[in-house]
Protein backbone atom coordinates (compact mmCIF):
# COMPACT_ATOMS: atom_id res chain seq x y z
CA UNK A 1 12.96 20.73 23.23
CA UNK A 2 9.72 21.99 22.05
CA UNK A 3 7.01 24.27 23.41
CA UNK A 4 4.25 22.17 24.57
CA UNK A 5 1.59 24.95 23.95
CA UNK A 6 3.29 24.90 20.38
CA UNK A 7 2.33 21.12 19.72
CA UNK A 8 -0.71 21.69 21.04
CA UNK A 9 -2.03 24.09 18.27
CA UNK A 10 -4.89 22.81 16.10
CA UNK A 11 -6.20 20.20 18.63
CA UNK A 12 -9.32 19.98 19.76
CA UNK A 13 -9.34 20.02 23.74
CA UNK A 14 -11.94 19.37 26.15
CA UNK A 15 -10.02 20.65 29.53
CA UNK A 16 -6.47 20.60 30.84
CA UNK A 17 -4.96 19.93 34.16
CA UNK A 18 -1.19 21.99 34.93
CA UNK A 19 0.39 24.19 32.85
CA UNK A 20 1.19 23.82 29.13
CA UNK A 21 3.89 26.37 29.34
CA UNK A 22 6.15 23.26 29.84
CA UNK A 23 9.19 22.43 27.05
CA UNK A 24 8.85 18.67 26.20
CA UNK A 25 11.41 16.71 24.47
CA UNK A 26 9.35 14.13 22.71
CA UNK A 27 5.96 12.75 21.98
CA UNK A 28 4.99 8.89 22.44
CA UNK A 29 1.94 6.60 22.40
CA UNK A 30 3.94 3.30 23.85
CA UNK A 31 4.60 3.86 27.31
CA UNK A 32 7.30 1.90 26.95
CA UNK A 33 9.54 4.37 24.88
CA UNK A 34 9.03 7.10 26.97
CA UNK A 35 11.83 9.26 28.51
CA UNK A 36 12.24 12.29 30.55
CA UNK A 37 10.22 15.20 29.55
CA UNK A 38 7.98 13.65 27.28
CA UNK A 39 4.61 13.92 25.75
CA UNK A 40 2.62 10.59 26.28
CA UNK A 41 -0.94 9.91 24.29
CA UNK A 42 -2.98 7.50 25.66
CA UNK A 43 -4.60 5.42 22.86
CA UNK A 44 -7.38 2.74 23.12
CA UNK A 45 -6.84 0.16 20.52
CA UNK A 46 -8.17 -3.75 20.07
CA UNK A 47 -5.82 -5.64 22.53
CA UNK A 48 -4.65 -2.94 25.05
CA UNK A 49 -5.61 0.97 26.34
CA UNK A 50 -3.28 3.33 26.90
CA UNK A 51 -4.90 4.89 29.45
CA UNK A 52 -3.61 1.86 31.60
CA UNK A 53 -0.21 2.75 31.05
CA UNK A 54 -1.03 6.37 31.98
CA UNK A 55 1.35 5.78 35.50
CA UNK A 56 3.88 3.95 33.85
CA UNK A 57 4.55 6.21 31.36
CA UNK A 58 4.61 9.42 34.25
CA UNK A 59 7.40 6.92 35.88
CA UNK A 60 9.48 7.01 33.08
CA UNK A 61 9.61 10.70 32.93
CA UNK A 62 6.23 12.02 31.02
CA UNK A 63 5.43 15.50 31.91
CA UNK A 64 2.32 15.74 29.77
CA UNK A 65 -0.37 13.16 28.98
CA UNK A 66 -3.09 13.60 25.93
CA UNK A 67 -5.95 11.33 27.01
CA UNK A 68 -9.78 10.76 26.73
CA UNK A 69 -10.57 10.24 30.43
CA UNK A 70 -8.34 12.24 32.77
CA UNK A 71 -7.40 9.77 35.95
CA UNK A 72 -8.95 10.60 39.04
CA UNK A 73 -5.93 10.84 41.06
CA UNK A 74 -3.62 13.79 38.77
CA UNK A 75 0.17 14.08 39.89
CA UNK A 76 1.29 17.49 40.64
CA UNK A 77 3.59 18.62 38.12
CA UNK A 78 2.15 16.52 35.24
CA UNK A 79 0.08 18.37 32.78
CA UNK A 80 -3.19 16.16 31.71
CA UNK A 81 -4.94 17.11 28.16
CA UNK A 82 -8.13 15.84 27.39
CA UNK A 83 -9.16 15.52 24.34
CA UNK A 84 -11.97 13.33 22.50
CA UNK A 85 -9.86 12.21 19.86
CA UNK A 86 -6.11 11.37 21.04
CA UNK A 87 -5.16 9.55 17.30
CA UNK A 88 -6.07 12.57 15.91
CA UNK A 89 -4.51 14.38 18.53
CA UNK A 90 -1.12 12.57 18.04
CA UNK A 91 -1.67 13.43 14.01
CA UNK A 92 -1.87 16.84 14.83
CA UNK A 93 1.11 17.20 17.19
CA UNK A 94 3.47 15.08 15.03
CA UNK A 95 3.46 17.30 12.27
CA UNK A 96 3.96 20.49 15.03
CA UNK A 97 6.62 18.55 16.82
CA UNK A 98 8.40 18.24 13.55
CA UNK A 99 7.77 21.43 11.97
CA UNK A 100 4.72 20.40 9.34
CA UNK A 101 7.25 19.13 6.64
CA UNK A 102 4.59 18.31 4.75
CA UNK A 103 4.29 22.01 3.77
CA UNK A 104 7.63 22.15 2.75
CA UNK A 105 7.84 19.88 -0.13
CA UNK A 106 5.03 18.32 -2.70
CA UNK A 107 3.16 15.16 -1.10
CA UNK A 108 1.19 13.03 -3.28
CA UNK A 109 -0.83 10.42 -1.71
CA UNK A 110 -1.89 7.30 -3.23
CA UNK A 111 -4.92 5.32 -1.92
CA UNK A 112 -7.16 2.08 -3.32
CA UNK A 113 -7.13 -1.21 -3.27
CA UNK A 114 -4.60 -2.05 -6.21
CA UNK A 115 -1.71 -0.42 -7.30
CA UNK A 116 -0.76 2.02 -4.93
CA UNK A 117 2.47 0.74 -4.38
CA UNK A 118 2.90 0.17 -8.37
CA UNK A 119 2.13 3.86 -8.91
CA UNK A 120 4.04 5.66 -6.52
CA UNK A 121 7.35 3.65 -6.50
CA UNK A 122 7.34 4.30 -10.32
CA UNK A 123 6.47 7.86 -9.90
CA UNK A 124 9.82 7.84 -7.49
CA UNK A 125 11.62 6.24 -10.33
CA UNK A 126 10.16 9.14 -13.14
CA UNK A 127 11.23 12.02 -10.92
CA UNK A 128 14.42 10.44 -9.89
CA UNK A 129 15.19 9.96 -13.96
CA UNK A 130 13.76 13.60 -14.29
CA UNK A 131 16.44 14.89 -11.96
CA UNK A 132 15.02 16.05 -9.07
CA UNK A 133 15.68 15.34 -5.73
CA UNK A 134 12.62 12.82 -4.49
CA UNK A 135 10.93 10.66 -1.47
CA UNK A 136 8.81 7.59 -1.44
CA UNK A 137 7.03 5.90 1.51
CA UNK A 138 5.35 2.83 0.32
CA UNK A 139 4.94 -0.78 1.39
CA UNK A 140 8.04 -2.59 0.04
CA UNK A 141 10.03 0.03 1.67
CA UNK A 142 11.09 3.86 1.95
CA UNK A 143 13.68 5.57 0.30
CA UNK A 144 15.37 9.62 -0.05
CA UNK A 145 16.75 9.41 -3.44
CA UNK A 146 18.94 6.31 -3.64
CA UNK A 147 19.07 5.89 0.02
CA UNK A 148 16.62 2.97 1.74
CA UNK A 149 14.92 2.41 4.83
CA UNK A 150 13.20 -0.14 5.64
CA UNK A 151 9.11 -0.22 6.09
CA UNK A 152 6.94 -1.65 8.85
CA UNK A 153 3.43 -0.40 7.61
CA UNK A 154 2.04 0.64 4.24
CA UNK A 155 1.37 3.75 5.92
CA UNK A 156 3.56 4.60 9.12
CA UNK A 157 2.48 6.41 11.88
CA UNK A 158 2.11 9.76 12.48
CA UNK A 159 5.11 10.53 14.31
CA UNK A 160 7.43 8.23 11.98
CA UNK A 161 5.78 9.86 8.69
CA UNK A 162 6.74 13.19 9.92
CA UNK A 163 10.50 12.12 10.93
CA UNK A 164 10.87 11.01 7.68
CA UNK A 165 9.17 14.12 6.12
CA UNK A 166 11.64 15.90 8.09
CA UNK A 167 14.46 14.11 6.80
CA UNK A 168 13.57 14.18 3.42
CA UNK A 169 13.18 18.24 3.87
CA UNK A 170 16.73 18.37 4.88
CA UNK A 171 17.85 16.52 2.14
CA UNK A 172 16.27 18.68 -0.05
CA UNK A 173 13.87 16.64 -1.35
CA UNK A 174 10.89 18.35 -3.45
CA UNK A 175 8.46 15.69 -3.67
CA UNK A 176 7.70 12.19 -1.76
CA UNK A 177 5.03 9.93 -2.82
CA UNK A 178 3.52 7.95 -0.24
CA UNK A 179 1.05 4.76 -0.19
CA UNK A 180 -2.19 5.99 2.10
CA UNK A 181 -3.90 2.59 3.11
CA UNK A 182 -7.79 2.65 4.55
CA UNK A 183 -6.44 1.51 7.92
CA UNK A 184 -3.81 5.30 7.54
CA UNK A 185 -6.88 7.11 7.03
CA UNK A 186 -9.18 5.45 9.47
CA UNK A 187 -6.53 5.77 12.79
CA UNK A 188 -5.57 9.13 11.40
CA UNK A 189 -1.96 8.47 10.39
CA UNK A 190 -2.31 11.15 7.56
CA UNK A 191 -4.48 13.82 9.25
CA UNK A 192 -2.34 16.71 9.86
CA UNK A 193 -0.50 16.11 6.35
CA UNK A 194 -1.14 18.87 3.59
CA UNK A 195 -1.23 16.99 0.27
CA UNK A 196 -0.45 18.87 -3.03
CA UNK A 197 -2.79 16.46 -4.67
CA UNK A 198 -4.19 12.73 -4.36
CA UNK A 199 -4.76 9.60 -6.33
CA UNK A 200 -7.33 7.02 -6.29
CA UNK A 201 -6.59 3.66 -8.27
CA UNK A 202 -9.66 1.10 -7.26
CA UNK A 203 -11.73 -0.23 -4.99
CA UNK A 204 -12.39 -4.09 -4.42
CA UNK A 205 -13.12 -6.56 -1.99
CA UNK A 206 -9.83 -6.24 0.56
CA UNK A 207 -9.45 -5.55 4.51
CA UNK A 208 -12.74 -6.42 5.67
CA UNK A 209 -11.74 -8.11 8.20
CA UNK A 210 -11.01 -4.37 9.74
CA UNK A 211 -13.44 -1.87 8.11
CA UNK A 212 -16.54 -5.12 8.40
CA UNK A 213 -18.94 -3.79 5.21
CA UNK A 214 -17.80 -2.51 2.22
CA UNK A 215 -19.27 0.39 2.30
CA UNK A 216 -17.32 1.44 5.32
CA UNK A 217 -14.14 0.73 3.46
CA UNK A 218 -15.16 3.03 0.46
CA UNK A 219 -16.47 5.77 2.84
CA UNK A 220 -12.55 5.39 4.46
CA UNK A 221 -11.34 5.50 1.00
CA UNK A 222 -13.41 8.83 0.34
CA UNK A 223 -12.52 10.49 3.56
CA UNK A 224 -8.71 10.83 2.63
CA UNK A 225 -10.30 12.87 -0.81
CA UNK A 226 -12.78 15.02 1.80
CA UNK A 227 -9.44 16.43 3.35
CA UNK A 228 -7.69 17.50 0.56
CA UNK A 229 -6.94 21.02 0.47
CA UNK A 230 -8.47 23.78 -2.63
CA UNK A 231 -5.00 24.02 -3.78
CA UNK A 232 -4.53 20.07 -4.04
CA UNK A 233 -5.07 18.47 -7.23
CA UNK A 234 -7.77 14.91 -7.20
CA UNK A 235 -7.05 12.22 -10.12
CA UNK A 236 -9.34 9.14 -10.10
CA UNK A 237 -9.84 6.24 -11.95
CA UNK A 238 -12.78 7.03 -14.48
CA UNK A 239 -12.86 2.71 -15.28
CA UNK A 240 -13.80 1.91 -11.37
CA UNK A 241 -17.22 2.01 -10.86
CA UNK A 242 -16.19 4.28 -7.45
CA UNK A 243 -14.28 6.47 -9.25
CA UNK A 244 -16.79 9.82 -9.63
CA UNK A 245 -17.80 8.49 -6.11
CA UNK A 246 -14.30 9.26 -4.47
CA UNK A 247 -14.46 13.00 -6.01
CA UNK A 248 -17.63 13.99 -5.27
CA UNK A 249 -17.96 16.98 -2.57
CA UNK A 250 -13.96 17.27 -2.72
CA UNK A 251 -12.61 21.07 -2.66
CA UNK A 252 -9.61 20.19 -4.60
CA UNK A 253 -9.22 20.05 -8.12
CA UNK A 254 -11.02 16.88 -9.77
CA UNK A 255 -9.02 15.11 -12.87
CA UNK A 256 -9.73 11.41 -13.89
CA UNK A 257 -8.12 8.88 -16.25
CA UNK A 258 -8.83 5.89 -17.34
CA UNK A 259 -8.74 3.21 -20.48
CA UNK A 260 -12.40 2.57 -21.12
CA UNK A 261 -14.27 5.65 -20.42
CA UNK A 262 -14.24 9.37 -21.28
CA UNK A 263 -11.61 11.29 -18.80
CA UNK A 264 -9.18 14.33 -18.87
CA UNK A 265 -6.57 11.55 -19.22
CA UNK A 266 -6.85 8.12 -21.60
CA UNK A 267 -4.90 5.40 -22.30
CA UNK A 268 -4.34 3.04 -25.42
CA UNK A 269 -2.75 -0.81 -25.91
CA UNK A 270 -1.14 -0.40 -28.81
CA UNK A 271 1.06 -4.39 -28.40
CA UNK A 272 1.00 -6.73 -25.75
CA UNK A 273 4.08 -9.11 -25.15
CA UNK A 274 5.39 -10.55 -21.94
CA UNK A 275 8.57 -8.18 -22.99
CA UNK A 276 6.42 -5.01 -22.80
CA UNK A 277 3.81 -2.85 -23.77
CA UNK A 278 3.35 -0.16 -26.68
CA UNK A 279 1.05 2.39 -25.42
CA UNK A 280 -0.82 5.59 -26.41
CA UNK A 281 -1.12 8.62 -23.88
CA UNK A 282 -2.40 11.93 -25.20
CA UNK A 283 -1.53 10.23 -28.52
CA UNK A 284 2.15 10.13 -28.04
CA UNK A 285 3.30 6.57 -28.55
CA UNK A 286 6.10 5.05 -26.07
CA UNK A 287 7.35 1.61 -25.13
CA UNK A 288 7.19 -0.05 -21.60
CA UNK A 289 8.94 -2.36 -20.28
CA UNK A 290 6.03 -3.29 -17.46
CA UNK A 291 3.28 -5.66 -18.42
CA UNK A 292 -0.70 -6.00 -17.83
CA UNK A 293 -3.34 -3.62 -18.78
CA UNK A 294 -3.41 -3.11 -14.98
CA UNK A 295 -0.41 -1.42 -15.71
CA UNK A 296 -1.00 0.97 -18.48
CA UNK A 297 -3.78 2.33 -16.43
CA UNK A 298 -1.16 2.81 -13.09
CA UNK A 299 1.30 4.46 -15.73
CA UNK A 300 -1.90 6.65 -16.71
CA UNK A 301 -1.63 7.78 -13.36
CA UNK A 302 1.95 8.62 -12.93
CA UNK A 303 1.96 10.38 -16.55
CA UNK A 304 -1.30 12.11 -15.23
CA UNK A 305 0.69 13.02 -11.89
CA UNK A 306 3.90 14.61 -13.99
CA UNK A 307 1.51 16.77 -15.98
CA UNK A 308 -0.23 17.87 -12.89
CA UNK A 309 2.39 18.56 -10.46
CA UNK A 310 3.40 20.80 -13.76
CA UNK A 311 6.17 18.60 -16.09
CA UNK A 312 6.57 18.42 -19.50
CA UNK A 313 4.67 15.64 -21.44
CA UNK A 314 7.48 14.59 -23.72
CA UNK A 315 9.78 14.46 -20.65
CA UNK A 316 7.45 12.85 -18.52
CA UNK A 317 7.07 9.74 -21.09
CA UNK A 318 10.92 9.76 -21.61
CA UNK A 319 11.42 9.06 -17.85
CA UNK A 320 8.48 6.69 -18.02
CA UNK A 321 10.10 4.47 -20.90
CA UNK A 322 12.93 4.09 -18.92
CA UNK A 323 11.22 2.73 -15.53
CA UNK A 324 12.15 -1.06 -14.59
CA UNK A 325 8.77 -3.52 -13.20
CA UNK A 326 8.31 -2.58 -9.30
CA UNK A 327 9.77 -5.83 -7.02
CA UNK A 328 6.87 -8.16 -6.83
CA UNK A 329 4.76 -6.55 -9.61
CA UNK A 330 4.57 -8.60 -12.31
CA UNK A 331 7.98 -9.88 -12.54
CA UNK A 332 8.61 -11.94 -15.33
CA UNK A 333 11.70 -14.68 -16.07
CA UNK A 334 12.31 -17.24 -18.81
CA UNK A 335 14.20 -20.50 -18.16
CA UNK A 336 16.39 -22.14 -21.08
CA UNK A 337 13.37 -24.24 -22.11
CA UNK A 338 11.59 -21.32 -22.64
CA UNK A 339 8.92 -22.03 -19.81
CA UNK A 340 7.63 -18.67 -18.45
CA UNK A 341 7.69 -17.43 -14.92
CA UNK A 342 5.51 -14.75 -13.51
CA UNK A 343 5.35 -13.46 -9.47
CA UNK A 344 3.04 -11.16 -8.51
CA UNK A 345 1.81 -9.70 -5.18
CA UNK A 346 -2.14 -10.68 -6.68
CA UNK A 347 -3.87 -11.41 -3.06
CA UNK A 348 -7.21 -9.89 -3.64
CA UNK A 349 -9.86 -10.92 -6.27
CA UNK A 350 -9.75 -8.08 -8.48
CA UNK A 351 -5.91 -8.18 -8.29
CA UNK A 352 -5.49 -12.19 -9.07
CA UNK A 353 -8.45 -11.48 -12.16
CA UNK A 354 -6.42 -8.35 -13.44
CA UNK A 355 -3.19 -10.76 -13.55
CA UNK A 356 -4.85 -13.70 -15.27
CA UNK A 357 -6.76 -11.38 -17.50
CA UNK A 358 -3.25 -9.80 -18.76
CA UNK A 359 -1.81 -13.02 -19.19
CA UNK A 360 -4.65 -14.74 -21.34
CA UNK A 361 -4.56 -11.57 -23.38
CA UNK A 362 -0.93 -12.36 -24.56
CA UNK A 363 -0.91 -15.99 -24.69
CA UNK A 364 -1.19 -18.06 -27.67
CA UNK A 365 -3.41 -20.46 -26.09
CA UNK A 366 -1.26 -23.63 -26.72
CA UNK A 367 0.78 -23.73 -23.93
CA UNK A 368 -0.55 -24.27 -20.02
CA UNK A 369 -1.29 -21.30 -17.66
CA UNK A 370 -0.44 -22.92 -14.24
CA UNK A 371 -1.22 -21.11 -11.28
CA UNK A 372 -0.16 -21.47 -7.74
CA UNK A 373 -2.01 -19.06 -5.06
CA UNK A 374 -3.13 -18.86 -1.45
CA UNK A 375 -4.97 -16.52 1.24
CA UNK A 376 -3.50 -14.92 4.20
CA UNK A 377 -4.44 -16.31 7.39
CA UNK A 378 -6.17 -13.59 10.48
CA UNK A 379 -8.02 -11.69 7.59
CA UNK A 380 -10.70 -11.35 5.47
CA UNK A 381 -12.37 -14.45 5.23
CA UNK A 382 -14.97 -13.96 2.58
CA UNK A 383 -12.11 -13.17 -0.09
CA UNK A 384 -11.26 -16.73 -0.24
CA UNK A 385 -13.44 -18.68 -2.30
CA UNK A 386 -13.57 -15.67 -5.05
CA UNK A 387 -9.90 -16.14 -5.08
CA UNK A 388 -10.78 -20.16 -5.67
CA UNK A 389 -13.16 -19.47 -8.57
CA UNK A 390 -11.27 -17.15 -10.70
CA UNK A 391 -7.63 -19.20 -10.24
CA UNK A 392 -9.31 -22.48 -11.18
CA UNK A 393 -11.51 -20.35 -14.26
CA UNK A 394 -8.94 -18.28 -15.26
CA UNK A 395 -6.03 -20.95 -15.63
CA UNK A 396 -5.14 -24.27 -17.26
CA UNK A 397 -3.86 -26.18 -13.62
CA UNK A 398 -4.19 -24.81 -10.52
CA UNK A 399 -1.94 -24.87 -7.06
CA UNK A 400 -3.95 -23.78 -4.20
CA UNK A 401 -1.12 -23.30 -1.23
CA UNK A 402 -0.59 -21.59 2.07
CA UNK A 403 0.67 -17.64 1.73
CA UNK A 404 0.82 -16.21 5.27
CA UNK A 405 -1.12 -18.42 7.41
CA UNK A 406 -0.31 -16.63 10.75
CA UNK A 407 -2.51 -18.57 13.22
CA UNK A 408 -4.66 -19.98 11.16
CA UNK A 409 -4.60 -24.06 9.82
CA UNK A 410 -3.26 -23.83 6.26
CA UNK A 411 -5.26 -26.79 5.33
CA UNK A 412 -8.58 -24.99 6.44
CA UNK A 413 -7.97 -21.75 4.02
CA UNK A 414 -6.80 -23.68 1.58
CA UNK A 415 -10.74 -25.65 2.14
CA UNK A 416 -12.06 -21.66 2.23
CA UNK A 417 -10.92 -21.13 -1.05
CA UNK A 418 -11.75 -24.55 -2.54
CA UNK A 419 -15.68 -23.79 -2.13
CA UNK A 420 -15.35 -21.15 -4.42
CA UNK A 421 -14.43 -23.82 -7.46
CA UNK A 422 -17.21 -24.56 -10.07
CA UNK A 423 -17.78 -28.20 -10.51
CA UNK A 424 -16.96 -28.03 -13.96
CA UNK A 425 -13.31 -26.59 -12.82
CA UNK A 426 -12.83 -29.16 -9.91
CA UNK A 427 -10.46 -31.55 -12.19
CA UNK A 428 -8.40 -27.97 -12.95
CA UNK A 429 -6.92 -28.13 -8.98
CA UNK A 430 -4.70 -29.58 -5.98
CA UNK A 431 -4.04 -28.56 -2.78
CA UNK A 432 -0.32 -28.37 -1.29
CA UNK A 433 -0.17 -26.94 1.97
CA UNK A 434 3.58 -26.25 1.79
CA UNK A 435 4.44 -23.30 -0.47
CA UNK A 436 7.84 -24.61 -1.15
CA UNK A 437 6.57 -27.65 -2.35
CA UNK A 438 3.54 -26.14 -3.96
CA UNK A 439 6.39 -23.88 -6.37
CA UNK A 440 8.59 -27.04 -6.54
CA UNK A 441 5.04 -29.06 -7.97
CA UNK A 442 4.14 -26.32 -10.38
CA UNK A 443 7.76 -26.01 -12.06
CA UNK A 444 7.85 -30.18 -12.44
CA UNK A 445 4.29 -30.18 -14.39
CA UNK A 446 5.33 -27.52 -16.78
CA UNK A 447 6.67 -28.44 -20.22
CA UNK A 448 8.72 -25.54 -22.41
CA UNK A 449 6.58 -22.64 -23.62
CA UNK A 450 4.49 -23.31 -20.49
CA UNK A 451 3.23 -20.22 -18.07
CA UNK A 452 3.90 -20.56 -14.40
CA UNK A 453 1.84 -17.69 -12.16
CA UNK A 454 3.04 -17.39 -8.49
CA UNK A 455 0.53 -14.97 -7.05
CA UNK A 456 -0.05 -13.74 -3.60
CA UNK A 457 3.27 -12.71 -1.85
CA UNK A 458 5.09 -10.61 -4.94
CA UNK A 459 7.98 -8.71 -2.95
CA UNK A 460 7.71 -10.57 0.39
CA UNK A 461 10.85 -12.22 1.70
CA UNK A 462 9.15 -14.46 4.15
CA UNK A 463 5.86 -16.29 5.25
CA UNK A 464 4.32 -15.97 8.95
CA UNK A 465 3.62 -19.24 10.10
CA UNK A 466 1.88 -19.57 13.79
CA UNK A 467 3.76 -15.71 14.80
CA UNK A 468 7.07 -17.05 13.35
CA UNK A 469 8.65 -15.55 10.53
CA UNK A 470 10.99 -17.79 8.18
CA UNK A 471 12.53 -16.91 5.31
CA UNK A 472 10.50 -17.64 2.08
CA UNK A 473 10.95 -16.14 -1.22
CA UNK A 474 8.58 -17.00 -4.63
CA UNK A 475 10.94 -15.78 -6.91
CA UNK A 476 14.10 -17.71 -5.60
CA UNK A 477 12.00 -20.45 -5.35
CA UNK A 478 10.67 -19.98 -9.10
CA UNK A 479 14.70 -19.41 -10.08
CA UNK A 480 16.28 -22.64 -8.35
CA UNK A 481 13.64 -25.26 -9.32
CA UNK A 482 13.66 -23.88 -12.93
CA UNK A 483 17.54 -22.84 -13.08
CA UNK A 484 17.30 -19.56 -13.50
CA UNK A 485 20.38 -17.63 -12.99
CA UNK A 486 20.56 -13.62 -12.07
């Protein structure tokens, strides 16, 4: 049971109703979940308002509500806050209900439109190898040092991110590395966080379905950087042209890496192979098992990261020549007749373009790059024929397909993305609506030496097909029809 005056500190409230000497034994924003003595927040979203649920959630046993419009008729006994801002509200008395476990341990956030997840489930891996005792929330799950649990949002809620903050605390975890996505920052899922430092990776053309201009979604991007704390450490990508952008009128302390231009930290291709990657970081040569120049620059950032949460170089690039490819990243498999199989999670333009790019840079040129790719269904719209023009430019053969058409016609994103072909490309392409077929088509046409790109799902066990979810995996798919065996 906690003090509800206790939760309540650091909000911003416009009047209360009853008493707030109450004890409460939990906080909730779905009615449903609510049980005796508990806190209920009333949040307006797209398809339903919470303030309709207000008498519901008193029925089940809520003692306090946090809303924006008090009701008219306010039952005796029930304390009503109002506030102008209950998402930020909830943010705030999360991290009080749970005891601010951000404070006790180093949190590094990660936010951009590409490799967040790269970056901070291979910073989990370095500080794992480095011996310390480590967290990681992040889109293809959460983990407290070799234990997993499973993930429902790039970037949970506020009340889940601080259970699991609180968890890792008591396991005695010193740092957790967590994805922050634009829709986190925007509904205030990582206000009330204290952040020992954050990362930016890149900005491209991604969720505007949600934030509607681009310019929105940078600003979103930014605001996560406007929060940091003095004592927090900023490290941005140099090479995006937002990079400078992100850092400017932060109070923490700015750092920025990058390949191609001047920064505090640089990196240098030594060798390219689909085995690996020599590289160069503060000229101390190492070998990598990951592949892409996408990827030197996310290992940038994690070797950046070590040095600035205080580790030793040499140790630091030790753990890093160690780390495996993150699931979905990049994942590369030969089959006996030495035809070449790559899955990655590529579903945005700059993503798919930083994939191709890597693989044309290592290719002979005498073998064919075939790539199969679709868009997700319910989103950004606009993505879609960029995604057509660079598969069908950047590769040999092309495999336009569905990837997770949700309620959408496959056949009509699959036309979305075919307007984006040049007419000099159009002969490059087909169009298979089934993905299983689509994988099945791409592994027949290859001959041995061949390169076979599955792009778009990465790590995803499944594809959501009218609200259904069936099983659906690219790489088994990529293993059975070319006999690959674990």
């Amino acid at each position: 049971m906690k003090a509800l005056k206790d939760l309540l500190y650091g909000v911003s409230i416009d009047s209360v109703i009853g008493s707030t000497a109450l004890r409460v034994s939990q906080i909730q924003y779905d009615s449903r979940l609510v049980g005796k003595k508990s806190v209920f927040i009333a949040l307006r979203g797209q398809d339903s308002d919470g303030h309709d649920y207000i008498e519901s959630a008193i029925g089940l046993g809520a003692v306090c509500v946090v809303c924006e419009s008090i009701p008219e008729n306010c039952l005796k006994g029930v304390t009503y806050i109002q506030t102008e801002n209950p998402r930020l509200a909830l943010a705030v008395m999360a991290a009080n209900f749970y005891g601010r476990p951000s404070e006790q341990l180093q949190l590094v956030g990660v936010t951009g439109t590409n490799g967040k997840t790269s970056i901070v489930r291979l910073l989990f891996g370095v500080f794992q190898r480095m011996g310390h005792s480590v967290g990681v929330i992040s889109t293809i799950g959460n983990a407290i040092n070799e234990n997993s649990y499973p993930a429902t949002h790039t970037t949970p809620d506020p009340l889940a991110i601080n259970a699991f903050l609180q968890k890792m605390v008591q396991a005695g975890v010193g740092y957790c590395f967590m994805e922050v996505s634009s829709h986190g920052i925007d509904q205030h899922r990582t206000t009330g966080l204290t952040f020992s430092g954050g990362v930016f990776t890149n900005l491209s053309h991604d969720h505007l379905d949600y934030h509607e201009t681009f310019a929105q979604y940078r600003d979103t991007k930014k605001r996560f950087f406007d929060q940091l704390p003095r004592e927090a450490f900023a490290l941005s990508n140099k090479d995006d042209k937002n990079g400078a952008f992100m850092l400017q009128n932060s109070v923490a302390n700015p750092h920025f890496y990058g390949a191609k231009t001047s920064a505090n930290f640089k990196v240098k291709i030594l060798e390219r192979d689909f085995a690996g990657m020599l590289l160069n970081i503060d000229n101390k040569e190492f070998w990598t098992s990951l592949v892409g120049d996408f990827n030197a620059v996310n290992l940038l950032a994690v070797y950046a990261c070590c040095k600035l949460l205080g580790k030793e170089a040499e140790e630091s690039l030790h753990a890093m020549s160690a780390i495996e490819p993150v699931a979905g990243r990049f994942n590369t498999f030969t089959a006996s007749d030495k035809i070449k199989a790559i899955v990655d999670f590529a579903h945005t333009p700059d993503a798919l373009e930083n994939v191709l790019s890597s693989i044309n840079k290592i290719r002979t040129g005498n073998e064919m790059l075939i790539t199969v790719v679709g868009c997700g269904g319910g989103r950004d719209v606009d993505k879609r024929p960029k995604m057509g023009r660079i598969a069908t430019l950047m590769s040999d053969k092309v495999i336009f397909t569905s990837d997770n058409p949700r309620d959408e016609d496959p056949q009509l994103i699959i036309q979305h993305m075919e307007q984006g072909v040049a007419p000099e490309d159009f002969k490059k392409f087909l169009s298979i609506p089934d993905r299983k077929q689509a994988i099945k088509a791409a592994c027949q046409m290859a001959h041995p030496h061949d390169i076979i790109l599955v792009a778009g799902k990465g790590h995803e066990t499944y594809q959501e097909i009218q609200g259904v979810k069936i099983d659906f995996d690219d790489l088994k798919e990529l293993k059975s029809n070319l006999k690959i065996s674990d």
